[in-house]
PDB file of N, CA and C in Angstrom:
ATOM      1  N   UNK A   1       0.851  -1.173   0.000  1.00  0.00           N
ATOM      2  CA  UNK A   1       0.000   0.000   0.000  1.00  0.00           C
ATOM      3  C   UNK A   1       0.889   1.226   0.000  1.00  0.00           C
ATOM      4  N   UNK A   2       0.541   2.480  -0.750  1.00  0.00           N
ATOM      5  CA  UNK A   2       0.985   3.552  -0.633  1.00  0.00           C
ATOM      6  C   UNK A   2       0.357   4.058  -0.254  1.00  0.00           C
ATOM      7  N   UNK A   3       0.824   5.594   0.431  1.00  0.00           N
ATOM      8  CA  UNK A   3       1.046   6.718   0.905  1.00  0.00           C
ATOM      9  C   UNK A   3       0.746   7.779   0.165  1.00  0.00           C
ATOM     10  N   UNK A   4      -0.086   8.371  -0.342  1.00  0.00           N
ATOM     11  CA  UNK A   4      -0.237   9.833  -0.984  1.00  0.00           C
ATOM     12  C   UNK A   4      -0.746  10.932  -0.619  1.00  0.00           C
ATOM     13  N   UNK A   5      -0.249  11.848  -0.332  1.00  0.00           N
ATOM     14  CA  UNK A   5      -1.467  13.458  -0.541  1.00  0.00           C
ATOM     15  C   UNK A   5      -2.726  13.648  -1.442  1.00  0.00           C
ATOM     16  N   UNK A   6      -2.920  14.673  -1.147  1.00  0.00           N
ATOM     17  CA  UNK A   6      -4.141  14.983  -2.392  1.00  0.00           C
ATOM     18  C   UNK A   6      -3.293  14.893  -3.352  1.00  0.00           C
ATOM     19  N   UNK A   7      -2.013  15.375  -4.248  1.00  0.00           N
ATOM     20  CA  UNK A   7      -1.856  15.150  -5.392  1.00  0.00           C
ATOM     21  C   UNK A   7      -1.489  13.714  -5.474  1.00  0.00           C
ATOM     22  N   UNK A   8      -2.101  13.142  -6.259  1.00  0.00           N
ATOM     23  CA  UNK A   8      -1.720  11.132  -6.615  1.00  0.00           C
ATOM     24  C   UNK A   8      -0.876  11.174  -7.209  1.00  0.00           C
ATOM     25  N   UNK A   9      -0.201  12.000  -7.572  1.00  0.00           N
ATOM     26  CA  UNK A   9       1.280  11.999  -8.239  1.00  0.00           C
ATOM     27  C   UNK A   9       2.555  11.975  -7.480  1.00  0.00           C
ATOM     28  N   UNK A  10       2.312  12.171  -5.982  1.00  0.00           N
ATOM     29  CA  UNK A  10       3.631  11.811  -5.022  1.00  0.00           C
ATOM     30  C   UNK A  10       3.474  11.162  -4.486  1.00  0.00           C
ATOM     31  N   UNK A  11       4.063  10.176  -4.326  1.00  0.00           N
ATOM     32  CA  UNK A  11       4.093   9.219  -3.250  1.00  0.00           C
ATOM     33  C   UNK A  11       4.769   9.926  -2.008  1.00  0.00           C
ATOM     34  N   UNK A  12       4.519   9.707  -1.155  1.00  0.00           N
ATOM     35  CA  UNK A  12       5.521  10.468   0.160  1.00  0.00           C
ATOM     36  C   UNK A  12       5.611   9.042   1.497  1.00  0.00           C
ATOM     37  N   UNK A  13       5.313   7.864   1.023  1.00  0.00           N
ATOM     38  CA  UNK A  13       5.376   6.523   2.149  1.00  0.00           C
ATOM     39  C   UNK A  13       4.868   5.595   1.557  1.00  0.00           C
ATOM     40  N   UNK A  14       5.753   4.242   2.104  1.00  0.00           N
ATOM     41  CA  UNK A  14       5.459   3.015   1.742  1.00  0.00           C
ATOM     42  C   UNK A  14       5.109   2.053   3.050  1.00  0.00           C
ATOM     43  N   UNK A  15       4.253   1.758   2.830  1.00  0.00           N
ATOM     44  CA  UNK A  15       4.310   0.715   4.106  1.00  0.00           C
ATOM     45  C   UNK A  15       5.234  -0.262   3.783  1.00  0.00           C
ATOM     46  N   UNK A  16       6.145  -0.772   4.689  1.00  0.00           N
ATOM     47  CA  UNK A  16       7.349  -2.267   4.212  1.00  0.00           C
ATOM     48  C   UNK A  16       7.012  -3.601   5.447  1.00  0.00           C
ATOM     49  N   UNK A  17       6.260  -3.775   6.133  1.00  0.00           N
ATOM     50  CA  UNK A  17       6.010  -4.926   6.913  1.00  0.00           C
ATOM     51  C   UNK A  17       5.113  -4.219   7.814  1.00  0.00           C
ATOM     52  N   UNK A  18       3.712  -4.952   7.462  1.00  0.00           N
ATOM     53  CA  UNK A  18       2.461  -4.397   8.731  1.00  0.00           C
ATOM     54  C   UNK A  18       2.451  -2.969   8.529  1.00  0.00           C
ATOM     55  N   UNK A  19       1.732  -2.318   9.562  1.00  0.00           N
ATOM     56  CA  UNK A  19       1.597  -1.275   9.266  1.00  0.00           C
ATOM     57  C   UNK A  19       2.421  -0.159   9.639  1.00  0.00           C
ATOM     58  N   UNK A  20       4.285  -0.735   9.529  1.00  0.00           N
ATOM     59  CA  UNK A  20       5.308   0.179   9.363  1.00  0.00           C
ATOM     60  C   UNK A  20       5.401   0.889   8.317  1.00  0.00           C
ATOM     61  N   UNK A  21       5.224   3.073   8.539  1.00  0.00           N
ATOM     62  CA  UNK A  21       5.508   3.349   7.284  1.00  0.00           C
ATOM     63  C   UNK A  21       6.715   3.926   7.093  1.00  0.00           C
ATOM     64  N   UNK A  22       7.322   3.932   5.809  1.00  0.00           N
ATOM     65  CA  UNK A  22       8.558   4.547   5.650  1.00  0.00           C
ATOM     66  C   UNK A  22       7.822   5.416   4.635  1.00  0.00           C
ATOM     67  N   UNK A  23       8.481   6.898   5.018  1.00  0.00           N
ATOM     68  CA  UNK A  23       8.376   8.167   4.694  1.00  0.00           C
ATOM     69  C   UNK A  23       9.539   8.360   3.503  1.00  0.00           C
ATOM     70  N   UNK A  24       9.106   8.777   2.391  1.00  0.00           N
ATOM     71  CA  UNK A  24       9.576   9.064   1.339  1.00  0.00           C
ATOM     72  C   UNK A  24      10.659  10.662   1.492  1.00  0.00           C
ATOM     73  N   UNK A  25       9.858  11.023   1.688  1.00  0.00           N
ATOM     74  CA  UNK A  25       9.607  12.933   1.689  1.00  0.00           C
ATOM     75  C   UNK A  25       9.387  13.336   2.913  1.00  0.00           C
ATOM     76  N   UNK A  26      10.139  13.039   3.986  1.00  0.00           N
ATOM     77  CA  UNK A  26      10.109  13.684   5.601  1.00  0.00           C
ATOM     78  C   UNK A  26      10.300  15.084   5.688  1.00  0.00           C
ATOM     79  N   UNK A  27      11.114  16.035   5.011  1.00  0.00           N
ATOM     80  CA  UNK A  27      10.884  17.098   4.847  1.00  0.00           C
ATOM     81  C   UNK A  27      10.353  17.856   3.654  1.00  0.00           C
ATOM     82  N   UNK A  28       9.161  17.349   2.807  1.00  0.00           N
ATOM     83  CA  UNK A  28       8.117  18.002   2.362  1.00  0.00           C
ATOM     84  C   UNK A  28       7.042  18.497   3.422  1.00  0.00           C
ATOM     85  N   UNK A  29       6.469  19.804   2.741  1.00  0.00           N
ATOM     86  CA  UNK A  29       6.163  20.373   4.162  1.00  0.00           C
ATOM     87  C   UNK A  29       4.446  20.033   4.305  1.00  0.00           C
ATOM     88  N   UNK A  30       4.134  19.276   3.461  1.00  0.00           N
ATOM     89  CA  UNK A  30       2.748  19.075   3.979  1.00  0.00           C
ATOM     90  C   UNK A  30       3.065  17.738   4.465  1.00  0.00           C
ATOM     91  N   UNK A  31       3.753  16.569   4.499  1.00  0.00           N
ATOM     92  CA  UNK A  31       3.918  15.226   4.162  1.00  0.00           C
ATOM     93  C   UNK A  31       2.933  14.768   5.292  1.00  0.00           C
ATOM     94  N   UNK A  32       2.631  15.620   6.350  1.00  0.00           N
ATOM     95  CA  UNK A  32       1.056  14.947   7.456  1.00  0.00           C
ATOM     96  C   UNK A  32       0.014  14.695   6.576  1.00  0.00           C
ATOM     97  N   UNK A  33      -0.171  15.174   5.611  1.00  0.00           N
ATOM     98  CA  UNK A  33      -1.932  14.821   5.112  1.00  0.00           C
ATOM     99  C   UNK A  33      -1.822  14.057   4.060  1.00  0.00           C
ATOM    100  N   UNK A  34      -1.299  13.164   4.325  1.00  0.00           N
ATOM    101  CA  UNK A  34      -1.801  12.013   3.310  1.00  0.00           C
ATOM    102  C   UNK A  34      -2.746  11.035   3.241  1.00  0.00           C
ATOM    103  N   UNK A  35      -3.045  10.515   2.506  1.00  0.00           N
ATOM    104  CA  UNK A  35      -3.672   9.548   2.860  1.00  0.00           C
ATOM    105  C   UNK A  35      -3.420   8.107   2.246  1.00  0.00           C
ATOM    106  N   UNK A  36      -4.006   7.107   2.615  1.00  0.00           N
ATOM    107  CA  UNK A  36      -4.033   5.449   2.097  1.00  0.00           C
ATOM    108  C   UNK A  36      -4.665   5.240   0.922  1.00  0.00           C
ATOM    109  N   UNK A  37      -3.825   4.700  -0.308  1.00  0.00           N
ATOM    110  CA  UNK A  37      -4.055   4.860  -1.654  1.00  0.00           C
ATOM    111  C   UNK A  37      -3.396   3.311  -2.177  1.00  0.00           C
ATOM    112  N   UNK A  38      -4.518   2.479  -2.869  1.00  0.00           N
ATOM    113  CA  UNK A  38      -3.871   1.254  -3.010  1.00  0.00           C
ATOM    114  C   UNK A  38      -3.188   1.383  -4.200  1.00  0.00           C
ATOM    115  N   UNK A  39      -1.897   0.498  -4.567  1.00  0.00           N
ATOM    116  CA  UNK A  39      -1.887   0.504  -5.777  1.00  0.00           C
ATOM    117  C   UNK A  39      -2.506  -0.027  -6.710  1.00  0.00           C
ATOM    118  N   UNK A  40      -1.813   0.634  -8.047  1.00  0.00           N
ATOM    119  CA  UNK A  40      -3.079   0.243  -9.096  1.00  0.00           C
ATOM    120  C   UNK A  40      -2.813  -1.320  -9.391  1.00  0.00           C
ATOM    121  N   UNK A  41      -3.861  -2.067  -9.481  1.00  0.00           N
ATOM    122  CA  UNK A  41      -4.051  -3.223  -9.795  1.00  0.00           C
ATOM    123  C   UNK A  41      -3.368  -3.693 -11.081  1.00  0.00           C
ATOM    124  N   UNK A  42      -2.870  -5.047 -10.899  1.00  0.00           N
ATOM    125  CA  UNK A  42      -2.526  -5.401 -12.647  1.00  0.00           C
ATOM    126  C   UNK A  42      -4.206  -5.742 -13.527  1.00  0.00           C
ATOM    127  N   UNK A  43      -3.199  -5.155 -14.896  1.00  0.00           N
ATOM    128  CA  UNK A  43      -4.181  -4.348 -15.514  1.00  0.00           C
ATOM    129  C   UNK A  43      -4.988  -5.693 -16.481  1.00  0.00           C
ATOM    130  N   UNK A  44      -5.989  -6.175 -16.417  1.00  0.00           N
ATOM    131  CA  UNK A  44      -6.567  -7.715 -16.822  1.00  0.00           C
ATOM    132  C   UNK A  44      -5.954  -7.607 -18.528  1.00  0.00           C
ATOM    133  N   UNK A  45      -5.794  -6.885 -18.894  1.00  0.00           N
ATOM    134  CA  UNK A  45      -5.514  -6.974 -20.171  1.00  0.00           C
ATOM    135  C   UNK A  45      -4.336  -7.517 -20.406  1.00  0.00           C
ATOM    136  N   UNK A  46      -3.309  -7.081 -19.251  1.00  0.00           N
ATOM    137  CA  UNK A  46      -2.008  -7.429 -19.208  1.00  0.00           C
ATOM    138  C   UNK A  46      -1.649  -8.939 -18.884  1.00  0.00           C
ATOM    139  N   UNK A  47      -2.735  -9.180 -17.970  1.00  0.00           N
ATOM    140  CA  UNK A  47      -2.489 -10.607 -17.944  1.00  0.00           C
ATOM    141  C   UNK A  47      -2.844 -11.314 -19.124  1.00  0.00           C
ATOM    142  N   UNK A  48      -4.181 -10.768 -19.670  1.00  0.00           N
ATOM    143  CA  UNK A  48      -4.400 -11.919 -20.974  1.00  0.00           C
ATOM    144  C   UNK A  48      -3.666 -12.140 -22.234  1.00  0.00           C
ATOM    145  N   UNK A  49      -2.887 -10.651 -22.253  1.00  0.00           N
ATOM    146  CA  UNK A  49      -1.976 -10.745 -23.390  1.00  0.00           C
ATOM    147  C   UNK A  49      -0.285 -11.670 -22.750  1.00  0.00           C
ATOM    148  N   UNK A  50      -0.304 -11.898 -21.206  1.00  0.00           N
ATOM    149  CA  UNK A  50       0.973 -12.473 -20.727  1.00  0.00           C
ATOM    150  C   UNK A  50       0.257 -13.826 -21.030  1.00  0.00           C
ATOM    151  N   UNK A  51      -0.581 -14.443 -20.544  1.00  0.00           N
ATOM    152  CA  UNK A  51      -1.652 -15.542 -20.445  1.00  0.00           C
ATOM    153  C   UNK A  51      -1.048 -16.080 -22.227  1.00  0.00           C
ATOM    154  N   UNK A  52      -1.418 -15.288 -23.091  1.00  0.00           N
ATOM    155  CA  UNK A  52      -1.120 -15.660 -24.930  1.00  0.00           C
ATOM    156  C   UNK A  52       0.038 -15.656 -24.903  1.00  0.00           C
ATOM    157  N   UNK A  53       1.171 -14.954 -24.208  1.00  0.00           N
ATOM    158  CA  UNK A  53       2.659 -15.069 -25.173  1.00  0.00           C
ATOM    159  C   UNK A  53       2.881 -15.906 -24.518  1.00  0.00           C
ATOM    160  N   UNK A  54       2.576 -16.548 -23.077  1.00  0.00           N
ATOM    161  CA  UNK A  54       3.204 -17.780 -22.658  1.00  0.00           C
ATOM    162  C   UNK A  54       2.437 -18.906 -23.422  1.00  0.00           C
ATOM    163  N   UNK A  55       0.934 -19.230 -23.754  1.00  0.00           N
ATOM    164  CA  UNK A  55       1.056 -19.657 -24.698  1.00  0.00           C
ATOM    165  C   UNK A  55       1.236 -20.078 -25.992  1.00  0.00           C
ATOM    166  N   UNK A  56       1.671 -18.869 -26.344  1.00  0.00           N
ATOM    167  CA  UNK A  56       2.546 -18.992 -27.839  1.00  0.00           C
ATOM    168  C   UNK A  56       3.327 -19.764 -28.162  1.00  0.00           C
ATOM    169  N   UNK A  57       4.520 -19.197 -26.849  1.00  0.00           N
ATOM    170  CA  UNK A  57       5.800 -19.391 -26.528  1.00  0.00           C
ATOM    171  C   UNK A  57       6.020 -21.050 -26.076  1.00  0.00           C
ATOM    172  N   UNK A  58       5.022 -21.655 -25.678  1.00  0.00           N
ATOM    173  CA  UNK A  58       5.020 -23.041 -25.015  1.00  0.00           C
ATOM    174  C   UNK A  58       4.765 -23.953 -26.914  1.00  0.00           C
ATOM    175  N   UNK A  59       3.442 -23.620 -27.380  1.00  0.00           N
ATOM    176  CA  UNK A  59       3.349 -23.692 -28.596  1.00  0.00           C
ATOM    177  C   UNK A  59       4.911 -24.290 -29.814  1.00  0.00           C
ATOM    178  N   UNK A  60       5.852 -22.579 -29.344  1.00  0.00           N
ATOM    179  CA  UNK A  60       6.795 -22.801 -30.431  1.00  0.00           C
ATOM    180  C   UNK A  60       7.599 -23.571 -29.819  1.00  0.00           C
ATOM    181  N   UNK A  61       7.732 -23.868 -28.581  1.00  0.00           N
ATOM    182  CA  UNK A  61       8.665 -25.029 -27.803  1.00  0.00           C
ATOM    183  C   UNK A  61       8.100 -26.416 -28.621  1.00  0.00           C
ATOM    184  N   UNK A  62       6.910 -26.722 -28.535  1.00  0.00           N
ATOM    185  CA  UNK A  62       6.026 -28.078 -29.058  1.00  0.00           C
ATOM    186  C   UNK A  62       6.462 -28.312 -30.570  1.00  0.00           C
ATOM    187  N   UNK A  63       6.390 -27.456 -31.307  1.00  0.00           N
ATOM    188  CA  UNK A  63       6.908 -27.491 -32.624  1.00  0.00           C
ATOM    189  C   UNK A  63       8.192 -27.458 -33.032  1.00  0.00           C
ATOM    190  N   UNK A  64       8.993 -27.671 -31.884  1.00  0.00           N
ATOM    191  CA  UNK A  64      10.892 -27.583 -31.548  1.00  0.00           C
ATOM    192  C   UNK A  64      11.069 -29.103 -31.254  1.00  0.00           C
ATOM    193  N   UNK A  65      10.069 -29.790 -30.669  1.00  0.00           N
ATOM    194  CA  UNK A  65      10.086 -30.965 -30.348  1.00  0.00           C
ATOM    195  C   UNK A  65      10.216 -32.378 -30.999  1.00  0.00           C
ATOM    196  N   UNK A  66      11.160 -32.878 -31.273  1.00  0.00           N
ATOM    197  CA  UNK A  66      11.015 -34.059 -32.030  1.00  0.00           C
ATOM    198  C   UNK A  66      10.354 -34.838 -32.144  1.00  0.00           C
ATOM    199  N   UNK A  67       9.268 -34.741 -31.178  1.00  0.00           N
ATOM    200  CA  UNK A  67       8.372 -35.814 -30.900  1.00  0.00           C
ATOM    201  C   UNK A  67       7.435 -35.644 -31.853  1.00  0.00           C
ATOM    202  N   UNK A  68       7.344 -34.569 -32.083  1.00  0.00           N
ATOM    203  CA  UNK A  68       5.928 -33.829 -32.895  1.00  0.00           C
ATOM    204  C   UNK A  68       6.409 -33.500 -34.297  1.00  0.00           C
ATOM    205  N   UNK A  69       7.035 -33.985 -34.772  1.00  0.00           N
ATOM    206  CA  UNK A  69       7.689 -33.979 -36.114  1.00  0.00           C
ATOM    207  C   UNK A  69       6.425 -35.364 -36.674  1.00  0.00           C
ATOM    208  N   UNK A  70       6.301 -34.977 -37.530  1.00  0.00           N
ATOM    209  CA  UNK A  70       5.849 -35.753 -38.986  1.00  0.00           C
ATOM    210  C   UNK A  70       6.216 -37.148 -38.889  1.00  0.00           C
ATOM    211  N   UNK A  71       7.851 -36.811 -39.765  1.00  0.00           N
ATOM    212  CA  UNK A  71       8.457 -37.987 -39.482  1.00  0.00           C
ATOM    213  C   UNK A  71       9.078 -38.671 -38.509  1.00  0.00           C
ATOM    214  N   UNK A  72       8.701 -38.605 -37.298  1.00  0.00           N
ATOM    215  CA  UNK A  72       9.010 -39.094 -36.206  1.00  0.00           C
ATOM    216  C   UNK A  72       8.488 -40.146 -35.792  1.00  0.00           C
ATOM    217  N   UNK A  73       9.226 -42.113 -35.847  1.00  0.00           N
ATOM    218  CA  UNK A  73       8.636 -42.628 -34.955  1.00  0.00           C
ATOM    219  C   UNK A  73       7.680 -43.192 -34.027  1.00  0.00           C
ATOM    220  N   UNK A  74       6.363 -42.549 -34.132  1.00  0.00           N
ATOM    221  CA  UNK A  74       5.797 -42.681 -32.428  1.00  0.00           C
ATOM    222  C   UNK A  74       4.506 -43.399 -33.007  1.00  0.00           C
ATOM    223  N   UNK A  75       3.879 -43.852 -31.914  1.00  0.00           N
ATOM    224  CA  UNK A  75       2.101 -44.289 -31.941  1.00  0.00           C
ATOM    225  C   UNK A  75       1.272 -43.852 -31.962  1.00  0.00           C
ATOM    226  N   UNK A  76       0.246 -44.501 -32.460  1.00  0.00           N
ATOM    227  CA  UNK A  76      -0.683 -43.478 -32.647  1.00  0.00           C
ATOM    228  C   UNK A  76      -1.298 -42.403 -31.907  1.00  0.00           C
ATOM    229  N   UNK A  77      -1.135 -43.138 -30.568  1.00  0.00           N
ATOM    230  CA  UNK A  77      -1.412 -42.336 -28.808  1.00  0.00           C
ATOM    231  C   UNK A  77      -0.495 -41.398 -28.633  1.00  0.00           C
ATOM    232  N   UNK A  78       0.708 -41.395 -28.853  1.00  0.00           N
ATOM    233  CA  UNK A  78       1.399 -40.204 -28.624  1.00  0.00           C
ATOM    234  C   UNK A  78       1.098 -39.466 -29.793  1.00  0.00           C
ATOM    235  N   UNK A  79       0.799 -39.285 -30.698  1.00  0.00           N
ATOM    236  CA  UNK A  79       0.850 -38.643 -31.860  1.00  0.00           C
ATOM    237  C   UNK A  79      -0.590 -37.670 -31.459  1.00  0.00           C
ATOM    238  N   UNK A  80      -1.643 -38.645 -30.677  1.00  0.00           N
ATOM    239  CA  UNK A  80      -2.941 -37.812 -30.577  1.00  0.00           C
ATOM    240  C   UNK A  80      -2.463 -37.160 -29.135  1.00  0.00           C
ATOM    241  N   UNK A  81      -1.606 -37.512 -28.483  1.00  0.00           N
ATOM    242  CA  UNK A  81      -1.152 -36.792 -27.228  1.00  0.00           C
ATOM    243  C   UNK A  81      -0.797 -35.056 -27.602  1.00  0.00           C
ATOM    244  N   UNK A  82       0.042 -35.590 -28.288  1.00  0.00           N
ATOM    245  CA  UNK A  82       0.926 -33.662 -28.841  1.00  0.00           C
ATOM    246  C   UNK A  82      -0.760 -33.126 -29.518  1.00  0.00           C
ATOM    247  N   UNK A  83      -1.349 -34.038 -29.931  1.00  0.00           N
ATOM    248  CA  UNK A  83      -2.195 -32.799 -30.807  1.00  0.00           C
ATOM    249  C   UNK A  83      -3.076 -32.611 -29.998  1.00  0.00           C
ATOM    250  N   UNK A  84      -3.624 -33.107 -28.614  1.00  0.00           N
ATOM    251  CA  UNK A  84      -4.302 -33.126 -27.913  1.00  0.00           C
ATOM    252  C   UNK A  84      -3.833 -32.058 -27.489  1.00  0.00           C
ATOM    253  N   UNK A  85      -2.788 -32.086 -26.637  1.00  0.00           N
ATOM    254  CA  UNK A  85      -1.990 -30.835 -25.671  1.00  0.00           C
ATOM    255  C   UNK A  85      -1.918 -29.621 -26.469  1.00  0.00           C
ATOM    256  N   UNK A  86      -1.728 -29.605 -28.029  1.00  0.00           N
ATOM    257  CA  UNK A  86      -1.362 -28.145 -28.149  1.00  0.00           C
ATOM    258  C   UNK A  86      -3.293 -27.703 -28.814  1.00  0.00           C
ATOM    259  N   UNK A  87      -3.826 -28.632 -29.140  1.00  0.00           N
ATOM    260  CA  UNK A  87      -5.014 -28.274 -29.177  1.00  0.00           C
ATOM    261  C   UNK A  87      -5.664 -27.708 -27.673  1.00  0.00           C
ATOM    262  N   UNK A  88      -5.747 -27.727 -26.443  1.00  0.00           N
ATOM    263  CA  UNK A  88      -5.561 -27.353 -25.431  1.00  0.00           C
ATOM    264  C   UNK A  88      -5.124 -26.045 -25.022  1.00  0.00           C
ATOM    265  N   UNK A  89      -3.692 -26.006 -25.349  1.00  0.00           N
ATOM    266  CA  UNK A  89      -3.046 -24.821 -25.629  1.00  0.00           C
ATOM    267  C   UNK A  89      -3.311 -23.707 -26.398  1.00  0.00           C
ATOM    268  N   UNK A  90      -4.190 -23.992 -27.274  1.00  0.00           N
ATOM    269  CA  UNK A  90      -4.738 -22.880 -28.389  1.00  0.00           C
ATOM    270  C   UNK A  90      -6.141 -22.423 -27.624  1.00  0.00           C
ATOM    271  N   UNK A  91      -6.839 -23.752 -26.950  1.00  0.00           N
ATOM    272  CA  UNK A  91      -7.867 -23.268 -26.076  1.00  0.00           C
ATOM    273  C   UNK A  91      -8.316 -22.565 -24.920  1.00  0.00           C
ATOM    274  N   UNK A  92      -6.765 -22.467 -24.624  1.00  0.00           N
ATOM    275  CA  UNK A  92      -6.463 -21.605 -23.476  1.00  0.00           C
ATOM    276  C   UNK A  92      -7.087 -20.913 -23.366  1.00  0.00           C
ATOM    277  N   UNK A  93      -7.134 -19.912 -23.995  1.00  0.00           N
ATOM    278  CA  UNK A  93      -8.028 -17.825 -23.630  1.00  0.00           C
ATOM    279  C   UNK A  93      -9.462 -18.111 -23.251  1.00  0.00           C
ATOM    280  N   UNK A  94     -10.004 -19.491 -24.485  1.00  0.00           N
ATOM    281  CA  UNK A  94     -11.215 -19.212 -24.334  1.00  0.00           C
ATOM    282  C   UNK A  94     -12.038 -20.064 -23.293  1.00  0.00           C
ATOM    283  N   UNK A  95     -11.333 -21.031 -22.600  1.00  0.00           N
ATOM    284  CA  UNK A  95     -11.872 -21.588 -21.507  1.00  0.00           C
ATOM    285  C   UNK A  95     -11.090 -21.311 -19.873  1.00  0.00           C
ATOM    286  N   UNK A  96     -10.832 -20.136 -19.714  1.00  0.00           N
ATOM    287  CA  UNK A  96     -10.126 -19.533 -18.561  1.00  0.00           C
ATOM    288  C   UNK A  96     -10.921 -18.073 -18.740  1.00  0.00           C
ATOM    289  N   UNK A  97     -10.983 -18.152 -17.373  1.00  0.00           N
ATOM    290  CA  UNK A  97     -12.139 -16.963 -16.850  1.00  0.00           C
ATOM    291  C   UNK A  97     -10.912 -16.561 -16.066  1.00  0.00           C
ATOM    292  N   UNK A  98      -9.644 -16.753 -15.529  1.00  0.00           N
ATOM    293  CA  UNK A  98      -9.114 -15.664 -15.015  1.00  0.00           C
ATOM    294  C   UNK A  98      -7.709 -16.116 -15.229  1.00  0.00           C
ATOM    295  N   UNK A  99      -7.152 -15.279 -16.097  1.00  0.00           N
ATOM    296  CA  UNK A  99      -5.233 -15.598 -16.569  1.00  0.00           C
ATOM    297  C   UNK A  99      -4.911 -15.536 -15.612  1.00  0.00           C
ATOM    298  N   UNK A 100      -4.901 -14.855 -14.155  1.00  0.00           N
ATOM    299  CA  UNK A 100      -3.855 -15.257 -13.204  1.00  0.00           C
ATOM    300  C   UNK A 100      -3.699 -16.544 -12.628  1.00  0.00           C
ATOM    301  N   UNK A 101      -4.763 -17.527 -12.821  1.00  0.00           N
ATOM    302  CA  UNK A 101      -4.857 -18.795 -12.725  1.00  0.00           C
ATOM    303  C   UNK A 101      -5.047 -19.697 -13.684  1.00  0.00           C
ATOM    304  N   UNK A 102      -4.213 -19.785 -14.701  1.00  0.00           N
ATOM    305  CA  UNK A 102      -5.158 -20.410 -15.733  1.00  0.00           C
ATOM    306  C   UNK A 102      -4.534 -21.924 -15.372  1.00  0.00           C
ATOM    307  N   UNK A 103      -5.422 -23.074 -15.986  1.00  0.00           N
ATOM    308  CA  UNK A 103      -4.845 -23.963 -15.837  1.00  0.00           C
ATOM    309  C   UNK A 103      -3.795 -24.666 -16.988  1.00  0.00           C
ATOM    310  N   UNK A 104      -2.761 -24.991 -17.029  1.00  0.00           N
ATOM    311  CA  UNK A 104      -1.804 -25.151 -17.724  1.00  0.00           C
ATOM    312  C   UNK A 104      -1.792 -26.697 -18.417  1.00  0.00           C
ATOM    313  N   UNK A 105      -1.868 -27.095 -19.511  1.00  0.00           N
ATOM    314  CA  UNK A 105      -2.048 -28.763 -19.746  1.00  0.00           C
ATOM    315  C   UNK A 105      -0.373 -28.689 -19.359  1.00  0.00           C
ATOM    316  N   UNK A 106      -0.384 -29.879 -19.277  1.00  0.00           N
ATOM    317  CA  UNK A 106       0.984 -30.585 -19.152  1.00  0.00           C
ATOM    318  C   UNK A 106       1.139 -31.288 -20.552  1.00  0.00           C
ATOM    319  N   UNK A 107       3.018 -31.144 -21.612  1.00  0.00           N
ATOM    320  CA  UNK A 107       3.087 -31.951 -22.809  1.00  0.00           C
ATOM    321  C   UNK A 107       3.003 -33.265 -22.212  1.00  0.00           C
ATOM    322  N   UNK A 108       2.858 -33.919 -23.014  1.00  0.00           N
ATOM    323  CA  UNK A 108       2.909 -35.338 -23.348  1.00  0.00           C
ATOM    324  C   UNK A 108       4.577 -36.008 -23.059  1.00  0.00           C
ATOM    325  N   UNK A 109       4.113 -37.062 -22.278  1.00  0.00           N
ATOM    326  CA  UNK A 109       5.632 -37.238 -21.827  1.00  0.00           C
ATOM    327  C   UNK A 109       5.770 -38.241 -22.400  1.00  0.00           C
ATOM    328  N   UNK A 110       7.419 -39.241 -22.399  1.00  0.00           N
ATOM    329  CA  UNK A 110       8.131 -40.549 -23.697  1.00  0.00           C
ATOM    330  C   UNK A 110       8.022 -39.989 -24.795  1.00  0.00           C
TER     331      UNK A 110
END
């Protein structure tokens, strides 16, 4: 939590453990009238666009993967595994009601 005056543009105290405050601006000469000002919240947009580049980014890891190559090897179960998981992964945004929790599939493991 911060510390502000009427102008919201100075901070003049931080609280750092409980309700210890440390004073920014001890000799600014109003620094008594402040008041308790939360900070601003992260901004939901920010999460949903962090929420997409991590799944992008997990995405271009999956397509780095040998497993998930074409010509690779594998059964038919692992083969529907990777497409399962990154199908999942693309579904992300739209079945998560809140990016700070979203739930994460796990790849396909062997």
């Amino acid at each position: 939590m911060q510390y502000k005056w009427m102008n919201p543009e100075q901070t003049l105290g931080n609280i750092t453990e409980g309700n210890h405050v440390t004073v920014v601006e001890p000799d600014h000469p109003r620094w008594g009238e402040f008041v308790a000002s939360d900070p601003a919240p992260h901004v939901a947009s920010d999460a949903w666009a962090d929420l997409r580049a991590e799944r992008d980014r997990l995405l271009r890891m999956s397509d780095l993967d040998p497993r998930n190559l074409a010509d690779f090897p594998q059964t038919l179960a692992a083969r529907d595994a990777w497409l399962a998981y990154r199908q999942a992964l693309r579904d992300l945004p739209d079945v998560t009601s809140d990016p700070l929790a979203a739930v994460w599939p796990e790849p396909p493991q062997g």
